[in-house]
N, C-alpha and C. Protein backbone atom coordinates (compact mmCIF):
# COMPACT_ATOMS: atom_id res chain seq x y z
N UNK A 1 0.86 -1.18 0.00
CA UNK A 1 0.00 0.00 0.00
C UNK A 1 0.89 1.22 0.00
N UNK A 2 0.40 2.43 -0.86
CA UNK A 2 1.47 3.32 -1.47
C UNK A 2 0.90 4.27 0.02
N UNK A 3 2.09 5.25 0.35
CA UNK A 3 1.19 6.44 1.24
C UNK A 3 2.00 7.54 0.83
N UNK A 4 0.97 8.41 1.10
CA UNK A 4 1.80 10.05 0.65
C UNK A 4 2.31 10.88 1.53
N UNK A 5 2.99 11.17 1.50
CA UNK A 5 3.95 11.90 2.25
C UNK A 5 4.43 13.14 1.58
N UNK A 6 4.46 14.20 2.56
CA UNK A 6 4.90 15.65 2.09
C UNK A 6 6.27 15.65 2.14
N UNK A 7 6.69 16.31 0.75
CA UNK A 7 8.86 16.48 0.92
C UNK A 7 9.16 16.80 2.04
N UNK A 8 10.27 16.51 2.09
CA UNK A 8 11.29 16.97 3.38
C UNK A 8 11.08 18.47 3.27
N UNK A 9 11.07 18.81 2.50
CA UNK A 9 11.35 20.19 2.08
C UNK A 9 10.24 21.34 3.00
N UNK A 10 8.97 20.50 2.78
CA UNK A 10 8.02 21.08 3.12
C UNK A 10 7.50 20.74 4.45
N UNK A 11 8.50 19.90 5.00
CA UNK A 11 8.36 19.20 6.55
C UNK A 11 8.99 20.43 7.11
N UNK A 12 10.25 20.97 6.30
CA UNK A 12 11.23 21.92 7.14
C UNK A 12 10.38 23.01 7.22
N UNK A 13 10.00 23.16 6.09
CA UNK A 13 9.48 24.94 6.17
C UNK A 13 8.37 25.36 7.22
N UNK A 14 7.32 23.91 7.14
CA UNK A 14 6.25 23.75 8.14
C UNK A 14 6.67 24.10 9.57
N UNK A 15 7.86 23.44 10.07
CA UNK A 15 9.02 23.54 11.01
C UNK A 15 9.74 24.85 11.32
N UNK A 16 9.97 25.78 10.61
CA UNK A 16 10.36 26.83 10.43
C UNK A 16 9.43 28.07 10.48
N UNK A 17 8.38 27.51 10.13
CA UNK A 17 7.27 28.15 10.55
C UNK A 17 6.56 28.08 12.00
N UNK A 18 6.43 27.62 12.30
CA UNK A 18 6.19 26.99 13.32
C UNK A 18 6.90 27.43 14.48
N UNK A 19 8.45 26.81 14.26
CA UNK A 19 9.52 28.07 15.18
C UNK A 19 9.37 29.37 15.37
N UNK A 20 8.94 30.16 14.17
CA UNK A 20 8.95 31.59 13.80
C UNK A 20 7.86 31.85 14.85
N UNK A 21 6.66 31.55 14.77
CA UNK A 21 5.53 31.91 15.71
C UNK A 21 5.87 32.27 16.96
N UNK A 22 6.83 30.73 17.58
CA UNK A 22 6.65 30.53 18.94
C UNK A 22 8.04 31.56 19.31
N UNK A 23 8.37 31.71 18.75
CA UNK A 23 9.77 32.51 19.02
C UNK A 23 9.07 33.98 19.72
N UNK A 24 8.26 34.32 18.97
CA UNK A 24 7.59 35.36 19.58
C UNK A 24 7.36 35.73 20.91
N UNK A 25 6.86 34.04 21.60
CA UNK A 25 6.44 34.25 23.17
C UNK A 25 7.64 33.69 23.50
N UNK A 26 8.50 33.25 23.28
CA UNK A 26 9.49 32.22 24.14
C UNK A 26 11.25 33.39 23.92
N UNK A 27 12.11 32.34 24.50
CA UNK A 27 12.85 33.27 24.37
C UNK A 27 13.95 32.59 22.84
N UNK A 28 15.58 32.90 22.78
CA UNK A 28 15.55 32.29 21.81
C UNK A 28 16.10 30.86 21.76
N UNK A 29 16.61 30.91 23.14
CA UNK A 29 16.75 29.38 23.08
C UNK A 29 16.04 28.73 23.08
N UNK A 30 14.59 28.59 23.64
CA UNK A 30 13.70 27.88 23.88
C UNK A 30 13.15 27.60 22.48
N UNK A 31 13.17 28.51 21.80
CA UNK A 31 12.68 29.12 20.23
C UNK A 31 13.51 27.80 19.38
N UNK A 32 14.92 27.96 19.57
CA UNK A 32 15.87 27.05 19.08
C UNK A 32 15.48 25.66 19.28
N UNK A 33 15.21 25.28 20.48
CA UNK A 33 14.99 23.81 20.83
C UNK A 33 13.74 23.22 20.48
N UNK A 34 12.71 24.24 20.39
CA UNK A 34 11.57 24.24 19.72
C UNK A 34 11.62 23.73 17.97
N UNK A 35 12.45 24.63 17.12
CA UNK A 35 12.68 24.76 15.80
C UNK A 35 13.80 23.15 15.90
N UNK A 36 14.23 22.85 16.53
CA UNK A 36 15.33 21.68 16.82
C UNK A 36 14.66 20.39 16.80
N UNK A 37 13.71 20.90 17.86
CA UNK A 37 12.50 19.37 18.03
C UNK A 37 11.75 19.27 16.91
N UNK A 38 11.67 20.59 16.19
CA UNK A 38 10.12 19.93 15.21
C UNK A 38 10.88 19.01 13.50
N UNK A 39 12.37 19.94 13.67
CA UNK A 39 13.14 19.14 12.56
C UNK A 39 13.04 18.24 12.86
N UNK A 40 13.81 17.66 13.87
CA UNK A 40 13.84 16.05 14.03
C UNK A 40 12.66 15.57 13.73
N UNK A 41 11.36 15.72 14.01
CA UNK A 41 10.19 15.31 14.00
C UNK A 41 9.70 15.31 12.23
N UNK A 42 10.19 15.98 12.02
CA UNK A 42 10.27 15.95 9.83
C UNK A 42 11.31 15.29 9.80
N UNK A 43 12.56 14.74 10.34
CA UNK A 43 13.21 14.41 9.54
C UNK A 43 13.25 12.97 10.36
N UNK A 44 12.65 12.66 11.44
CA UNK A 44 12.03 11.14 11.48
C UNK A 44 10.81 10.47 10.66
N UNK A 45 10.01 11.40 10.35
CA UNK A 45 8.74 11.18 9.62
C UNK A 45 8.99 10.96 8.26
N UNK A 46 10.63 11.72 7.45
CA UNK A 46 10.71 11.41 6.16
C UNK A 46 11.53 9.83 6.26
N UNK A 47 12.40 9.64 7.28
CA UNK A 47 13.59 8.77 7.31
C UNK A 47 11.93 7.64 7.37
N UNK A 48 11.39 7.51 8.24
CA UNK A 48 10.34 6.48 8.27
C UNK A 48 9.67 6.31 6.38
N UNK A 49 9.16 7.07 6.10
CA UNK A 49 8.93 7.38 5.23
C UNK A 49 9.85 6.55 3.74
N UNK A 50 10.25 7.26 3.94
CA UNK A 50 11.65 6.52 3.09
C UNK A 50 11.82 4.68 3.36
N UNK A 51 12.13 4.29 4.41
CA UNK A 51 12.06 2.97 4.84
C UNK A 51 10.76 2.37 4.16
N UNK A 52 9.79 2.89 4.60
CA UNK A 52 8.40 2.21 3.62
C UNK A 52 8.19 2.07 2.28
N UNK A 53 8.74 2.95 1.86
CA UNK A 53 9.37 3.16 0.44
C UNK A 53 10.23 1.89 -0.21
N UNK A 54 11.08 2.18 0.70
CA UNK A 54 12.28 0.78 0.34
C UNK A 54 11.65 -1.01 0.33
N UNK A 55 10.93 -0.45 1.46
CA UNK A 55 10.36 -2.18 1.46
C UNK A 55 9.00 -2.33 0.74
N UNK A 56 8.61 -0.89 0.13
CA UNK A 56 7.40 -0.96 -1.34
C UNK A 56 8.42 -1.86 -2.18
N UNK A 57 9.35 -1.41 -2.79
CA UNK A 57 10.42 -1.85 -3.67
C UNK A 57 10.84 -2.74 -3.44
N UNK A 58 11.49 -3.48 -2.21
CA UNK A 58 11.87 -4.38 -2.28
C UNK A 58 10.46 -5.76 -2.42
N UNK A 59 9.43 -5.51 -1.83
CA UNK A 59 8.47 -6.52 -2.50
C UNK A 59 7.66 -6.25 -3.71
N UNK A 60 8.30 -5.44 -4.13
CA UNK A 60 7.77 -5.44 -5.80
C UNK A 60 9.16 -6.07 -6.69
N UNK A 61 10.20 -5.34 -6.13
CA UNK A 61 11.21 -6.47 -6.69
C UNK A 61 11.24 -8.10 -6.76
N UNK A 62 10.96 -8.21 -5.72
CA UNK A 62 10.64 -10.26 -5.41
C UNK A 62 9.62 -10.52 -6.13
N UNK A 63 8.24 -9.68 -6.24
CA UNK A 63 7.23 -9.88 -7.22
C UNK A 63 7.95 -10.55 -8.62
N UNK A 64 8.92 -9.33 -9.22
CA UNK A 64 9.19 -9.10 -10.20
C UNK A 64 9.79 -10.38 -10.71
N UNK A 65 10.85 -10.87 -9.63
CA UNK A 65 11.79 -11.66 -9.88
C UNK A 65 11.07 -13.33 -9.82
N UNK A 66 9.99 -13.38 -8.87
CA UNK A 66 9.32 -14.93 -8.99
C UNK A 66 8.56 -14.52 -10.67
N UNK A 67 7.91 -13.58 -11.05
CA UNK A 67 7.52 -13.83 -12.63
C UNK A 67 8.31 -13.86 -13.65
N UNK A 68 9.91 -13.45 -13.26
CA UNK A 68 10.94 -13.67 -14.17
C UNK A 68 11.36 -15.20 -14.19
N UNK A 69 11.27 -15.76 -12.97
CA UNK A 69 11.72 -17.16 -12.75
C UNK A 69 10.39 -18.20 -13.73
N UNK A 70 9.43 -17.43 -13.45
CA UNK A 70 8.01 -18.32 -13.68
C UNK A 70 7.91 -18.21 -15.41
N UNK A 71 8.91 -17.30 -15.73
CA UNK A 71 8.92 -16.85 -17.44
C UNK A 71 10.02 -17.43 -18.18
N UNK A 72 10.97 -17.76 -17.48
CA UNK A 72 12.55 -18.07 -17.56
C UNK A 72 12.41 -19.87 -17.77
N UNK A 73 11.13 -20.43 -17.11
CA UNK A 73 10.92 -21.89 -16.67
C UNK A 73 9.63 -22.24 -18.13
N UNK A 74 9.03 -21.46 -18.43
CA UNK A 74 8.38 -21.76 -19.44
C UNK A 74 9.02 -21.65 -21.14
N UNK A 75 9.82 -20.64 -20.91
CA UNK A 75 10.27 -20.58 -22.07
C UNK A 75 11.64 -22.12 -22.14
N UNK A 76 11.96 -22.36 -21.22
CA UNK A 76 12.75 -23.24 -21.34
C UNK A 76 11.84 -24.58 -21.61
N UNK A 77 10.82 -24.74 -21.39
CA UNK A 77 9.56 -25.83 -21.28
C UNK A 77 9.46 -25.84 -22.90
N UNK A 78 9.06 -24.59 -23.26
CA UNK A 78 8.76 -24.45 -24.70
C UNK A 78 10.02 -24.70 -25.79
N UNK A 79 11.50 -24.24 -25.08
CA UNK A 79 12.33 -24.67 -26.04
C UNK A 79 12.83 -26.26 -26.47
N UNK A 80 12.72 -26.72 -25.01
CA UNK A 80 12.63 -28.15 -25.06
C UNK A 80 11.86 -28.77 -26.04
N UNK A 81 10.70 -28.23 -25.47
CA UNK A 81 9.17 -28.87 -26.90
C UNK A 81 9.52 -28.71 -28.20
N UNK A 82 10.54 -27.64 -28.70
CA UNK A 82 10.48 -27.53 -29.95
C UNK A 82 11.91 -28.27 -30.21
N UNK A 83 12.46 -28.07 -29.62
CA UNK A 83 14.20 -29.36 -29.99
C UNK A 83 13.24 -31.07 -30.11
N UNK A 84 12.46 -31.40 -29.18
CA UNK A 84 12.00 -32.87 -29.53
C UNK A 84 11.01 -32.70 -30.50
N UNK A 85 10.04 -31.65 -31.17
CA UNK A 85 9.23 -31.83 -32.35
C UNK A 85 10.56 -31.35 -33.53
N UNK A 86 11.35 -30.87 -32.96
CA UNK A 86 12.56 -31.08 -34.56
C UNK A 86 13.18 -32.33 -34.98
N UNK A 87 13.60 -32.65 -34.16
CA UNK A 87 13.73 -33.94 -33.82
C UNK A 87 13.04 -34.99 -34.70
N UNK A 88 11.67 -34.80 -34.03
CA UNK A 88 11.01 -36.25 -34.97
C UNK A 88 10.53 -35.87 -36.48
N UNK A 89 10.68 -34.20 -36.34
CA UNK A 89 10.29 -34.11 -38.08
C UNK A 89 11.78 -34.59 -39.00
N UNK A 90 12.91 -34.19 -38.66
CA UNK A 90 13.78 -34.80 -38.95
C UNK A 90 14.07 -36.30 -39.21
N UNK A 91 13.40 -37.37 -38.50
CA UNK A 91 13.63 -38.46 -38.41
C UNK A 91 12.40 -38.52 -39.76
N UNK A 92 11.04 -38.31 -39.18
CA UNK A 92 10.24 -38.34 -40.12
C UNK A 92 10.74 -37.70 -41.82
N UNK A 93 11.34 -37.25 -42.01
CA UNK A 93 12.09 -37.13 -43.20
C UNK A 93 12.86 -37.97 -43.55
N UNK A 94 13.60 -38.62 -42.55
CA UNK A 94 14.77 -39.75 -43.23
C UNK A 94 13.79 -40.79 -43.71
N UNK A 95 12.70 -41.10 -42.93
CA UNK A 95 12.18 -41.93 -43.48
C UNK A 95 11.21 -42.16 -44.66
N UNK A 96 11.09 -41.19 -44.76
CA UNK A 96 10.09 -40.68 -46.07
C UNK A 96 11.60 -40.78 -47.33
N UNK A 97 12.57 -40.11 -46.87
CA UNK A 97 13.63 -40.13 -48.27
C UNK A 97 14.24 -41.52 -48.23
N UNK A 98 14.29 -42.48 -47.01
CA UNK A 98 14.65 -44.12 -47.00
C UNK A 98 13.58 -44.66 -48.08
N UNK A 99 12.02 -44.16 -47.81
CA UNK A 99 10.75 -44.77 -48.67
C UNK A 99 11.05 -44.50 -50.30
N UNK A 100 11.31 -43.12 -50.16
CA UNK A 100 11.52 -43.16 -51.79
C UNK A 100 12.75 -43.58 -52.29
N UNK A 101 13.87 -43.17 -51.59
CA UNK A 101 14.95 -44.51 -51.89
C UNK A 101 14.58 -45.78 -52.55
N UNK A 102 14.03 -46.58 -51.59
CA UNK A 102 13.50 -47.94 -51.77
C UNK A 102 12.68 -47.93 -52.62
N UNK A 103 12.20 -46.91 -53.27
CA UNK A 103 11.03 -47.59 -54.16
C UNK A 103 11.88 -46.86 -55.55
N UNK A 104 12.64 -45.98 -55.43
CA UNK A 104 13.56 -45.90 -56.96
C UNK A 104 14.34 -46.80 -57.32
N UNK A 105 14.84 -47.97 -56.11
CA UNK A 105 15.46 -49.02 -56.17
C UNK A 105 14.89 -50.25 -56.88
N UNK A 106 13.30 -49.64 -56.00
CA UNK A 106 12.45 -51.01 -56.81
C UNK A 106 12.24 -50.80 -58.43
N UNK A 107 11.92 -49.63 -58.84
CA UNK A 107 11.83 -49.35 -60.35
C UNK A 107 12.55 -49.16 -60.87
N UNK A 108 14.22 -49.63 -60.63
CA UNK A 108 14.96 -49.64 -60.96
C UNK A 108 14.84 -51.34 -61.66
N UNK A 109 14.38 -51.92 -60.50
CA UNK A 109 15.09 -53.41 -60.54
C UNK A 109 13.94 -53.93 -61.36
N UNK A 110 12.59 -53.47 -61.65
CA UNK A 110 11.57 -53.86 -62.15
C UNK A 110 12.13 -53.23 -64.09
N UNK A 111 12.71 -52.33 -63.97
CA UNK A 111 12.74 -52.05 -65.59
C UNK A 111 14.19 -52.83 -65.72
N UNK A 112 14.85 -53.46 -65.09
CA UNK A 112 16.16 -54.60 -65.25
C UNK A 112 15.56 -55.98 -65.79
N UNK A 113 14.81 -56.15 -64.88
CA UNK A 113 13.49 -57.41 -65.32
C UNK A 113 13.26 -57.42 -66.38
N UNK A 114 12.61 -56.21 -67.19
CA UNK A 114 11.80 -56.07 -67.98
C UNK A 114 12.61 -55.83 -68.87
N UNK A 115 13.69 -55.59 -68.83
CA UNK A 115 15.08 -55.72 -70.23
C UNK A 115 15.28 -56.75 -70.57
N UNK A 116 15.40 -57.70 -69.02
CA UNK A 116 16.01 -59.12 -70.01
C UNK A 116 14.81 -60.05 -70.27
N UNK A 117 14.02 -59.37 -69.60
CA UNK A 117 12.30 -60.40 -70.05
C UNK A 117 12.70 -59.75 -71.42
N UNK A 118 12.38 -59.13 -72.01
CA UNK A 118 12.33 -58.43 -73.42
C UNK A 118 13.54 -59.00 -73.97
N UNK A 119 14.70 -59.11 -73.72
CA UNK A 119 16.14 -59.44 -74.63
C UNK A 119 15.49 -61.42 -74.16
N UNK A 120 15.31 -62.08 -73.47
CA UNK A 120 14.85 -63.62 -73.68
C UNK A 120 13.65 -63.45 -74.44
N UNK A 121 12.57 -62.84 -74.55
CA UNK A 121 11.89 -63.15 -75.42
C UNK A 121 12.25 -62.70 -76.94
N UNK A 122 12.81 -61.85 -77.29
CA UNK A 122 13.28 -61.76 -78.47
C UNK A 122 14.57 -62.67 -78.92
N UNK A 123 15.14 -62.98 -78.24
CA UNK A 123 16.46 -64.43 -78.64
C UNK A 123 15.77 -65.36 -78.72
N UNK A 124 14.32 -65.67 -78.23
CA UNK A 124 13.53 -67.15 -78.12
C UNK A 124 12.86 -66.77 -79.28
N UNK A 125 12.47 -66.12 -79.88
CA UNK A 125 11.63 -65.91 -81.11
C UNK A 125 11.87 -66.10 -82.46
């Protein structure tokens, strides 16, 4: 949860203001310790401030970093998937060019046949 907070800047001046008033009835030390206390009091409220800040960030960082892990683990899921579907399209190709291999082999050996069927029937004739 985000919270708003006024600058330092405007913690001091509030502070400074504030001093200025009381300075009026008091004397000036008192004035001083007055203007002394209310800094600290802005400049604990920003230092707090700040800290809440840091630990906004730091659990938006861890956010960040479990959806980097959770992104880092899928894409590796998915690269895997595609190295084993290369894979078998590859294989599936050897075997398709083994098939037609084998069958240029066969019409090879079928028009060898059919030469010397043709050269015996014409020597028998």
């Amino acid at each position: 949860v985000r919270h708003h907070r006024r600058p330092a800047s405007e913690d001091a001046a509030a502070a400074e203001e504030a001093g200025r008033r009381r300075r009026g009835s008091t004397g000036p030390e008192e004035a001083r310790r007055i203007a002394a206390s209310e800094l600290e009091d802005a400049l604990r409220r920003e230092v707090a401030s700040v800290r809440a800040d840091c630990a906004d960030v730091r659990s938006s960082l861890l956010g960040v970093s479990a959806l980097l892990a959770e992104e880092r683990e899928a894409r590796r899921g998915e690269a895997e998937e595609g190295s084993r579907l290369r894979r078998r399209a590859e294989e599936l190709v050897e075997e398709q060019v083994a098939s037609l291999e084998a069958a240029d082999e066969g019409r090879a050996a079928l028009r060898e046949v059919e030469e010397r069927l043709g050269e015996a029937v014409r020597q028998g004739a």
